[in-house]
C-alpha atoms as a PDB file:
ATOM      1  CA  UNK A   1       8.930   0.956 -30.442  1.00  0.00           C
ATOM      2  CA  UNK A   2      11.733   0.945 -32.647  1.00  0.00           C
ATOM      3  CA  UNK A   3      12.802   4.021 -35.027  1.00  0.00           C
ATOM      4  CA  UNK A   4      14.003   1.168 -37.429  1.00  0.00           C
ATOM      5  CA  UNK A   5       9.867   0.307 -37.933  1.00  0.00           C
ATOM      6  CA  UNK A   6       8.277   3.377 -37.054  1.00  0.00           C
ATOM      7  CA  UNK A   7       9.536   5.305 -39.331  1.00  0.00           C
ATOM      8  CA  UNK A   8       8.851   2.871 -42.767  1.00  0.00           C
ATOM      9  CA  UNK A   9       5.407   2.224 -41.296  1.00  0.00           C
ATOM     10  CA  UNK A  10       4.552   6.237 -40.931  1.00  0.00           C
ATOM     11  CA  UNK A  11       5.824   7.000 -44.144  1.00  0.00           C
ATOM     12  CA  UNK A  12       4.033   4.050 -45.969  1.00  0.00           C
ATOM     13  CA  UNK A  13       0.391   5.070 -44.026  1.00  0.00           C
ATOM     14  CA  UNK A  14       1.144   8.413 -45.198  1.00  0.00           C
ATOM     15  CA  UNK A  15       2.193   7.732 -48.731  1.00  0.00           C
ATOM     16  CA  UNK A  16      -1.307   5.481 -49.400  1.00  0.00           C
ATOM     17  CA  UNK A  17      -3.415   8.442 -47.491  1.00  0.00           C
ATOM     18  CA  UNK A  18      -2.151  10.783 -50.166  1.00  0.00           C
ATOM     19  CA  UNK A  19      -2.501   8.452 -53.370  1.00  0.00           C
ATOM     20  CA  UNK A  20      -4.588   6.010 -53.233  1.00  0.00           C
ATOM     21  CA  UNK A  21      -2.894   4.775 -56.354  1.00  0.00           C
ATOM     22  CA  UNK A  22      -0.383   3.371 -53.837  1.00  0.00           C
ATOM     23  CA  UNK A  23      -3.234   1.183 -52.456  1.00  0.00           C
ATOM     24  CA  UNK A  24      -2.628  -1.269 -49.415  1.00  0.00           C
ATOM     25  CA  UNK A  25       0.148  -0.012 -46.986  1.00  0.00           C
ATOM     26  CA  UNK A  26       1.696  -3.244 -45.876  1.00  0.00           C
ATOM     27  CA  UNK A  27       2.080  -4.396 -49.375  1.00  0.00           C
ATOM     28  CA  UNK A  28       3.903  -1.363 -50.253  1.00  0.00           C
ATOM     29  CA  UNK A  29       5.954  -1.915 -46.573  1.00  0.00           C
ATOM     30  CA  UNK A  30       6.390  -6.245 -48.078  1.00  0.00           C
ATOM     31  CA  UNK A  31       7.632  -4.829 -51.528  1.00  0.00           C
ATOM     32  CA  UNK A  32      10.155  -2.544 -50.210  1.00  0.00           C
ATOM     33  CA  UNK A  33      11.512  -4.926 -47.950  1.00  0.00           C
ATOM     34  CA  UNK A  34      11.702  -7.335 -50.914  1.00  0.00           C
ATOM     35  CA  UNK A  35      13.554  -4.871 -52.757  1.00  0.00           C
ATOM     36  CA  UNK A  36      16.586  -4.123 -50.514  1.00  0.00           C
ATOM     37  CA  UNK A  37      16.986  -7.600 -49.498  1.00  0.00           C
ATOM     38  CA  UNK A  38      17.832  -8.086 -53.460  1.00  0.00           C
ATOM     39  CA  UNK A  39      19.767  -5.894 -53.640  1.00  0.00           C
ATOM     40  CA  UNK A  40      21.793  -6.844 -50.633  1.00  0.00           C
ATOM     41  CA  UNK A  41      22.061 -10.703 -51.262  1.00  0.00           C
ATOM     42  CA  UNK A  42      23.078  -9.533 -54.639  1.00  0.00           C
ATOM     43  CA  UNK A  43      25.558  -6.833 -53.427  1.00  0.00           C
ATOM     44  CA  UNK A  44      27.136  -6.536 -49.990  1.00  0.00           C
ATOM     45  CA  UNK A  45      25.919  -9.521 -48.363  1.00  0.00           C
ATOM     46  CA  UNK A  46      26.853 -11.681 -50.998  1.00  0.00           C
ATOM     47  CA  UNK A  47      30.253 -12.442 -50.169  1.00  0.00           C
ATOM     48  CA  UNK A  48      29.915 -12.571 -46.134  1.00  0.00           C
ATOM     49  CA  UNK A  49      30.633 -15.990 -44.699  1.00  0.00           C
ATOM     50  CA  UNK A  50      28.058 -15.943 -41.759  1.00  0.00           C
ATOM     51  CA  UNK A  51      25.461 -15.070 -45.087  1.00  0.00           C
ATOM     52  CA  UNK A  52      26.970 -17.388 -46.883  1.00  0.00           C
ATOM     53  CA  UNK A  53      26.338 -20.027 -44.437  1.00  0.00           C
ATOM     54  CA  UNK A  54      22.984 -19.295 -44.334  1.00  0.00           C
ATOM     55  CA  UNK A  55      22.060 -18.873 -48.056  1.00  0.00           C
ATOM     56  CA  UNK A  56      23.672 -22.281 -48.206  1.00  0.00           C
ATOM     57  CA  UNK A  57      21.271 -23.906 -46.140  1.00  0.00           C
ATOM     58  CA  UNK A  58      17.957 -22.309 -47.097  1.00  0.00           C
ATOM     59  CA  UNK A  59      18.420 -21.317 -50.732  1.00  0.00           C
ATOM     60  CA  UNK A  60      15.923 -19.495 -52.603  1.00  0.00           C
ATOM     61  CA  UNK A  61      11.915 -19.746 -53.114  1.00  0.00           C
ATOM     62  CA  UNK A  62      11.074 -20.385 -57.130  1.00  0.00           C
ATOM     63  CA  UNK A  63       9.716 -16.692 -56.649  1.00  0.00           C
ATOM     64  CA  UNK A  64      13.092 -15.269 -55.325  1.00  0.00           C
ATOM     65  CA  UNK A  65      15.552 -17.123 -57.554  1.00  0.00           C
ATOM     66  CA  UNK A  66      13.365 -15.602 -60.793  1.00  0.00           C
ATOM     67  CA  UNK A  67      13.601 -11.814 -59.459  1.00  0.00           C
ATOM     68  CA  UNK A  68      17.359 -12.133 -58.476  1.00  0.00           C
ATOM     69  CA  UNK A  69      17.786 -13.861 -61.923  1.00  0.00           C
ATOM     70  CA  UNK A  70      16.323 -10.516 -63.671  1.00  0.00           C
ATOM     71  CA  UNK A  71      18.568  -8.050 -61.789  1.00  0.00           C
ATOM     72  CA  UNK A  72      20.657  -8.966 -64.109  1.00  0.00           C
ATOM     73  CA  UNK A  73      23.937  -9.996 -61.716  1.00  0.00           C
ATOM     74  CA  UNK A  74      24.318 -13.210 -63.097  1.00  0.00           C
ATOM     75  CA  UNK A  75      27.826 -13.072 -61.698  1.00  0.00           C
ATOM     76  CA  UNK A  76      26.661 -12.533 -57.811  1.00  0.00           C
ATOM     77  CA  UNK A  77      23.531 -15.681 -58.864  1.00  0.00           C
ATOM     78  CA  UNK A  78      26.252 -17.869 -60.203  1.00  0.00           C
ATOM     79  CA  UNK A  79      28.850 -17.148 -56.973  1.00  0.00           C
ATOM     80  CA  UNK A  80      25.842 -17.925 -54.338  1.00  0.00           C
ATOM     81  CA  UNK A  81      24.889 -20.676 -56.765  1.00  0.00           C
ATOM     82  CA  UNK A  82      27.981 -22.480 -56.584  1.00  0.00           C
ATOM     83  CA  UNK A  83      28.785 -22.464 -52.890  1.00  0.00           C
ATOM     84  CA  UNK A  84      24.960 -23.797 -52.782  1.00  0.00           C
ATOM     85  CA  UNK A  85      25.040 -26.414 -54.910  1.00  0.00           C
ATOM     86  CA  UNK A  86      28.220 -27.528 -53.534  1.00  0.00           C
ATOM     87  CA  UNK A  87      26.586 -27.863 -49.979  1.00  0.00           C
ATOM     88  CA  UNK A  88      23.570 -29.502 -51.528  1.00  0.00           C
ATOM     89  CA  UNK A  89      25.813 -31.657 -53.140  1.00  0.00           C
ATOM     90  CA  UNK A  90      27.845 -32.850 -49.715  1.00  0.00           C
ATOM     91  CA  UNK A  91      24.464 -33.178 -47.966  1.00  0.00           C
ATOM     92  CA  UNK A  92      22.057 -35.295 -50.490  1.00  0.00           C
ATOM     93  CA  UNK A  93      23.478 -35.932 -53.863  1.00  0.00           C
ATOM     94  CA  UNK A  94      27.077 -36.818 -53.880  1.00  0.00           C
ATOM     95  CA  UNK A  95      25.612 -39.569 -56.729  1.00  0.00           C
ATOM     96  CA  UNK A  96      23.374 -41.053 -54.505  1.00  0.00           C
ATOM     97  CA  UNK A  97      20.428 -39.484 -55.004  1.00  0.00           C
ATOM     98  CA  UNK A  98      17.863 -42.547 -56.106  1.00  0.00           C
ATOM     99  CA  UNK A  99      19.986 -45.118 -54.819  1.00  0.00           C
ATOM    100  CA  UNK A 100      20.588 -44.614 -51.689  1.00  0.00           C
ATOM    101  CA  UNK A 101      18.379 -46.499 -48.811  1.00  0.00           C
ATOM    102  CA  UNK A 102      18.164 -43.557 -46.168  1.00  0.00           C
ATOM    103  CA  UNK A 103      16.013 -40.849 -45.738  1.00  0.00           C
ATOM    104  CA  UNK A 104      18.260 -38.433 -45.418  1.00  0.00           C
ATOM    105  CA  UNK A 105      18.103 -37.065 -49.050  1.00  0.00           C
ATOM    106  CA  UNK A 106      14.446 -37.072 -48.557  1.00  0.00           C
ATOM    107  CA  UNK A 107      14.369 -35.027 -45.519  1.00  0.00           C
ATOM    108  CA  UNK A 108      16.856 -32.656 -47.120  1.00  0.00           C
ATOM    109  CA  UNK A 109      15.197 -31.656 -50.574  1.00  0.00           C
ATOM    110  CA  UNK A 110      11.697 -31.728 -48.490  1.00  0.00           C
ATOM    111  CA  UNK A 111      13.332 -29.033 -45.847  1.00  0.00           C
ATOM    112  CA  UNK A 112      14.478 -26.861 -48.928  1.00  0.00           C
ATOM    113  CA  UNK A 113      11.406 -26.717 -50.587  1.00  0.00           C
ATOM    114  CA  UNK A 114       9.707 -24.963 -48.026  1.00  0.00           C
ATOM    115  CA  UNK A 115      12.974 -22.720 -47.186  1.00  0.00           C
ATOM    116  CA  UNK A 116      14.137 -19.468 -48.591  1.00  0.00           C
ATOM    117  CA  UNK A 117      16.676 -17.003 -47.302  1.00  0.00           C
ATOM    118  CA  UNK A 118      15.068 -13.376 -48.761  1.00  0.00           C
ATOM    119  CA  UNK A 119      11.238 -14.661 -47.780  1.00  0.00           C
ATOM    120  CA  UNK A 120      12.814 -15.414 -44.131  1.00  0.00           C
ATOM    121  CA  UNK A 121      14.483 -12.247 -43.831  1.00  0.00           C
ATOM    122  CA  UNK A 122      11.139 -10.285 -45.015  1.00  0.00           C
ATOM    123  CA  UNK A 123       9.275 -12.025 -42.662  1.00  0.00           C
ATOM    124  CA  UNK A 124      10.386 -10.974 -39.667  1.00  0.00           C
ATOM    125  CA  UNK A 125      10.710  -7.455 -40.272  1.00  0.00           C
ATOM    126  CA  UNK A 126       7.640  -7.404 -41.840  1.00  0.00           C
ATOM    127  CA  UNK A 127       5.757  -9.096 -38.716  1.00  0.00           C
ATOM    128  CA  UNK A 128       7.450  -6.297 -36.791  1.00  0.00           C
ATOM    129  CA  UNK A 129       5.788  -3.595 -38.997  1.00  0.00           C
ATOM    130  CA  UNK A 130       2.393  -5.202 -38.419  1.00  0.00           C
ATOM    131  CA  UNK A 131       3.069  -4.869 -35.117  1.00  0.00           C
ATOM    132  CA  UNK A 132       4.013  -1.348 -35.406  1.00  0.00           C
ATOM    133  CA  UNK A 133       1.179  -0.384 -36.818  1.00  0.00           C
ATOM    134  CA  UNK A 134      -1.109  -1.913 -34.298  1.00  0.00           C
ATOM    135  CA  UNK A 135       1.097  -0.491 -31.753  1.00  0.00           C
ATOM    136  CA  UNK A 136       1.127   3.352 -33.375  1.00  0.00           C
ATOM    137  CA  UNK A 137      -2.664   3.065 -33.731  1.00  0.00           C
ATOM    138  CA  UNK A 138      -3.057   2.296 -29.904  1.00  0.00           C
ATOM    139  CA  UNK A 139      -0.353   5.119 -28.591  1.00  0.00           C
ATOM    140  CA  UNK A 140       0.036   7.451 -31.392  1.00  0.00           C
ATOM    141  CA  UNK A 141      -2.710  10.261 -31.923  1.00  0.00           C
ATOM    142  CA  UNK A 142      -1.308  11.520 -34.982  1.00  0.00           C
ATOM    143  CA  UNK A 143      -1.690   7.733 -36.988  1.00  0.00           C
ATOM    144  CA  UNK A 144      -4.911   7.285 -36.497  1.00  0.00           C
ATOM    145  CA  UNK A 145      -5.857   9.728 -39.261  1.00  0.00           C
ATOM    146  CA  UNK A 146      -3.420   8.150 -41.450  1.00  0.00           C
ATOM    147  CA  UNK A 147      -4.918   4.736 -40.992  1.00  0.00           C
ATOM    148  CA  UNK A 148      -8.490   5.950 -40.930  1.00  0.00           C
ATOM    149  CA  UNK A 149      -7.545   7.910 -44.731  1.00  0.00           C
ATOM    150  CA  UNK A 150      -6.578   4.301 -46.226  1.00  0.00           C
ATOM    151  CA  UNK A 151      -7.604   3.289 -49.160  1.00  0.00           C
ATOM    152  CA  UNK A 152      -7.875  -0.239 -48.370  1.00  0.00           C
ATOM    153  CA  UNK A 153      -6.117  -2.889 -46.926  1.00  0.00           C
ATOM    154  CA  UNK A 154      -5.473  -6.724 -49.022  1.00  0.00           C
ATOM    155  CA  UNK A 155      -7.662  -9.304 -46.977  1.00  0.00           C
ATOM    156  CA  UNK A 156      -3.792 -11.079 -46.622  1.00  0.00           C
ATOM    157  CA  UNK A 157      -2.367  -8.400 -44.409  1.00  0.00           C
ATOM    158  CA  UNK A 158      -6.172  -7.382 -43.041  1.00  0.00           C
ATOM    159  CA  UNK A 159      -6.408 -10.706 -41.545  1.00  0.00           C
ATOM    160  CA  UNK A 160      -2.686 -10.353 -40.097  1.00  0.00           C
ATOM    161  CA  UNK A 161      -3.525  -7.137 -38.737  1.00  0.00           C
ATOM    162  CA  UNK A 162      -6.532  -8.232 -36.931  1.00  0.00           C
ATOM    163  CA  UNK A 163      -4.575 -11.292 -35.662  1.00  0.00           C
ATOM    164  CA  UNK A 164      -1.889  -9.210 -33.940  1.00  0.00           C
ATOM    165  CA  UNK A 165      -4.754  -6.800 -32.708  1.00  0.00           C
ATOM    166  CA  UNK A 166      -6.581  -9.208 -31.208  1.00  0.00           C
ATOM    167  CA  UNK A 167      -3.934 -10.554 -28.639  1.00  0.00           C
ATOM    168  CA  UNK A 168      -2.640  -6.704 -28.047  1.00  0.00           C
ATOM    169  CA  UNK A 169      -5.607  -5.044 -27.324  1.00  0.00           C
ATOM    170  CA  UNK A 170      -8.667  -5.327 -24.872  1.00  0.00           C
ATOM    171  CA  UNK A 171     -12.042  -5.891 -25.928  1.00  0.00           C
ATOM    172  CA  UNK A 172     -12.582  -2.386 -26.061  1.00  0.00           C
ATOM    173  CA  UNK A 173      -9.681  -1.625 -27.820  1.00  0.00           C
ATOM    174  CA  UNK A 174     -10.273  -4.180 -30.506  1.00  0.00           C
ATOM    175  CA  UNK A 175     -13.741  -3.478 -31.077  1.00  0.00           C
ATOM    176  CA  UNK A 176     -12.691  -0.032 -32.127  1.00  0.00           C
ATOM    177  CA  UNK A 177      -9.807  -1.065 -33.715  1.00  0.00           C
ATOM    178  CA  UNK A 178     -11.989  -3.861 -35.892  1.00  0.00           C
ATOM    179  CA  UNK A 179     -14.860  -1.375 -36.481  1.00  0.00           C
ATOM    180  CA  UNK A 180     -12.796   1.322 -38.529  1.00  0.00           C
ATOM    181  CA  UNK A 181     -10.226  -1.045 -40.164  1.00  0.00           C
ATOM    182  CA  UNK A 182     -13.198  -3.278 -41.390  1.00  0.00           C
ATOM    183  CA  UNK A 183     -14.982   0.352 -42.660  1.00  0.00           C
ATOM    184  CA  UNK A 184     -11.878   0.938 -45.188  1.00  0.00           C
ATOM    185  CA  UNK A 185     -11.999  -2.589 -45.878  1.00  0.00           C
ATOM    186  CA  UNK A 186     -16.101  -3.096 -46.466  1.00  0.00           C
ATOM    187  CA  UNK A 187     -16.109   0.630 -48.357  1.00  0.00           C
ATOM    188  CA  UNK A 188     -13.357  -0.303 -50.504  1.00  0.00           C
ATOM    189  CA  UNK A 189     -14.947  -3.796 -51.434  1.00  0.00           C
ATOM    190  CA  UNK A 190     -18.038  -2.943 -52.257  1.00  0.00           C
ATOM    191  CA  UNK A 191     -16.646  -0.020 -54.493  1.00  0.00           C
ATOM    192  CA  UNK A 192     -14.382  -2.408 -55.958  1.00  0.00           C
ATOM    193  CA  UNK A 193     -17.471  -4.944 -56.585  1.00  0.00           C
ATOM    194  CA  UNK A 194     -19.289  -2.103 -58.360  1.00  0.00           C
ATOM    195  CA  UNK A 195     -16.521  -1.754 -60.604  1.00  0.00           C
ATOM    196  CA  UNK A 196     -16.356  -4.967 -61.365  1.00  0.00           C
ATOM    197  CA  UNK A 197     -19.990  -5.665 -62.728  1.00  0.00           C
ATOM    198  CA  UNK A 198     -19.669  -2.676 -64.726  1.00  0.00           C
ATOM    199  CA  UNK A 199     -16.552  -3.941 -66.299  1.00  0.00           C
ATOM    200  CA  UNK A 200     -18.779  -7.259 -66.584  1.00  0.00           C
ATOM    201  CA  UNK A 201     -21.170  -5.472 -68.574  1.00  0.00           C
ATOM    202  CA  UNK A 202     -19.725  -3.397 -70.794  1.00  0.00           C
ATOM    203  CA  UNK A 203     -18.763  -6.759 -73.003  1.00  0.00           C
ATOM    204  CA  UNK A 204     -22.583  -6.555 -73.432  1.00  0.00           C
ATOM    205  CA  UNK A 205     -23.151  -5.095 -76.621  1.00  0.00           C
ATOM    206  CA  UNK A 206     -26.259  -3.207 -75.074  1.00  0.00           C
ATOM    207  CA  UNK A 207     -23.460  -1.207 -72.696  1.00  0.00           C
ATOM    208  CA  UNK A 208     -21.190  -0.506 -75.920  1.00  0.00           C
ATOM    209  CA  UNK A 209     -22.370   3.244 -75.782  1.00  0.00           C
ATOM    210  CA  UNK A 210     -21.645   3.910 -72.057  1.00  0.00           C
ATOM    211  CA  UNK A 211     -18.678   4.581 -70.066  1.00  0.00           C
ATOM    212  CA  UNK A 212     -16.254   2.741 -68.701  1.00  0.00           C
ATOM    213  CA  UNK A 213     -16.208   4.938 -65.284  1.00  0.00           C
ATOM    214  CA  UNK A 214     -13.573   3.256 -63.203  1.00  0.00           C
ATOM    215  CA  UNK A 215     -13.714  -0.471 -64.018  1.00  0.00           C
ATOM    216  CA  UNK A 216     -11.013  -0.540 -66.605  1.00  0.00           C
ATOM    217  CA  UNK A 217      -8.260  -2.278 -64.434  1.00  0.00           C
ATOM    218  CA  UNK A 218     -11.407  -3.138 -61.823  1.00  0.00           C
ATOM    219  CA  UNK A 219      -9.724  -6.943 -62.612  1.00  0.00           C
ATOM    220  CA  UNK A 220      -6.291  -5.636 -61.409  1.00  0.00           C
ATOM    221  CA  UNK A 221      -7.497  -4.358 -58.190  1.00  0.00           C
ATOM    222  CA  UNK A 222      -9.497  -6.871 -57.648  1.00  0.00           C
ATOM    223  CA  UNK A 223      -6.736  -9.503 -57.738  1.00  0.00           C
ATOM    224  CA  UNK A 224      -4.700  -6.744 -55.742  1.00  0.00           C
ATOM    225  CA  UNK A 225      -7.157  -6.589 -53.201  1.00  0.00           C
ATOM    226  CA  UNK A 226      -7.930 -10.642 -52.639  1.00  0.00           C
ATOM    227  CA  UNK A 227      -4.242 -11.576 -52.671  1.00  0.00           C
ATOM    228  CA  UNK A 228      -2.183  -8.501 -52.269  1.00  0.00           C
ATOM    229  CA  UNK A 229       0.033  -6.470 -54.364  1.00  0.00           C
ATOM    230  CA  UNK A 230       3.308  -8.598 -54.021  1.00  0.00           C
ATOM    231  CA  UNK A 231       6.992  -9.035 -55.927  1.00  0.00           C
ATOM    232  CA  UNK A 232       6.949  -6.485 -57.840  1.00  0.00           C
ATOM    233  CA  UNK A 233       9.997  -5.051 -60.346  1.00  0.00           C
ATOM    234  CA  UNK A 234      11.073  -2.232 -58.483  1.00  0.00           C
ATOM    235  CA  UNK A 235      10.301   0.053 -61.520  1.00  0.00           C
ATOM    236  CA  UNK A 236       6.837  -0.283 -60.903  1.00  0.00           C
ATOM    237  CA  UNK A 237       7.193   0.723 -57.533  1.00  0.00           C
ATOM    238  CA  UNK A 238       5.827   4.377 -56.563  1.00  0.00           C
ATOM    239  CA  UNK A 239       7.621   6.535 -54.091  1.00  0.00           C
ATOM    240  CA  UNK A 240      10.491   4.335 -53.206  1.00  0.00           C
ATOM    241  CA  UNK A 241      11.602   6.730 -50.562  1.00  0.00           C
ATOM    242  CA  UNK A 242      11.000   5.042 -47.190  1.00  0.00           C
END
């Protein structure tokens, strides 16, 4: 295994084991990979021509273009903007947008809909940190009471995590595997279902009197947990160290 993915992937179990404010460990592993390649595509890798070649053929997700946009380096934006839009320009527009005949326009605003540079990029390290984590789990004795002290894992990256597991490890191996990541993930749910119905009925006049316990951002978490923790502003981010 790589140093490049073992390290981010240790740090991140061991962050979330300690504060469970820091909740799932792969989002936290998504968001940091989100973060620096912003701040790349916005810094040094702006002006690289192999980069630049690529940036002008994928572009940017809605998602992307809005958290580059609030960076506030409208000057590196508007420099990959204009070598983008004049590809764009060579390859569908050009004037010919709703006249022409072919399908080539077609094709070529269809492919960069569904293409972005920075959700590319993340995506294949962070497939290789899933991996990681599967793989520390199976050959590392010291992770497995890092994973086991989770506070929960999103059913996104759950699912992913059982995916990889699946085709790693034997049936032995998975059922084990399965059994304790489903724990954190069945513990933490029905916790989180608890909170809630409490925060359901304390709009109930007849619950005005009682406490709120732990249900006051149960709605957060809740979204947190069914669709994960994603794109957020990096000062929101805890214990950007990793």
């Amino acid at each position: 295994m790589e140093q490049i993915y073992t390290i981010p992937v240790n740090e991140a179990f061991e962050e979330s084991a300690a504060d469970k404010e820091c909740g799932c460990p792969f989002c936290r592993l998504y968001n940091k990979l989100e973060d620096n390649e912003l701040e790349l595509i916005l810094g040094a890798s702006m002006m690289e021509p192999d980069i630049r070649i690529k940036t002008n053929k994928e572009g940017f997700c809605k998602t992307h273009y809005d958290m580059m946009f609030v960076r506030k380096n409208r000057l590196g934006m508007a420099l990959t903007l204009e070598s983008h839009l004049d590809e764009l320009r060579g390859d569908i527009l050009d004037g010919k947008l709703f006249s022409s005949p072919g399908q080539k326009p077609m094709k070529r605003i269809a492919a960069l809909e569904e293409s972005c540079y920075v959700c590319k990029r993340i995506e294949f390290n962070f497939a290789h940190m899933i991996e990681t984590a599967v793989l520390l789990f199976e050959s590392d004795e010291d992770f497995r009471p890092k994973f086991s002290a989770q506070p929960y894992f999103c059913l996104p990256h759950y699912r992913r995590m059982l995916e990889v597991a699946s085709k790693r490890m034997d049936k032995k191996e998975f059922a084990e595997f399965e059994k304790l990541a489903s724990s954190i993930v069945n513990g933490y749910m029905d916790t989180l279902k608890e909170d809630v119905s409490w925060f359901c009925k304390k709009f109930d006049y007849r619950y005005d009197e009682e406490p709120w316990y732990n249900s006051k951002d149960a709605v957060e978490r809740a979204i947190k947990f069914l669709r994960s923790d994603l794109h957020r502003p990096p000062e929101q981010k805890k214990n950007k160290k990793f």
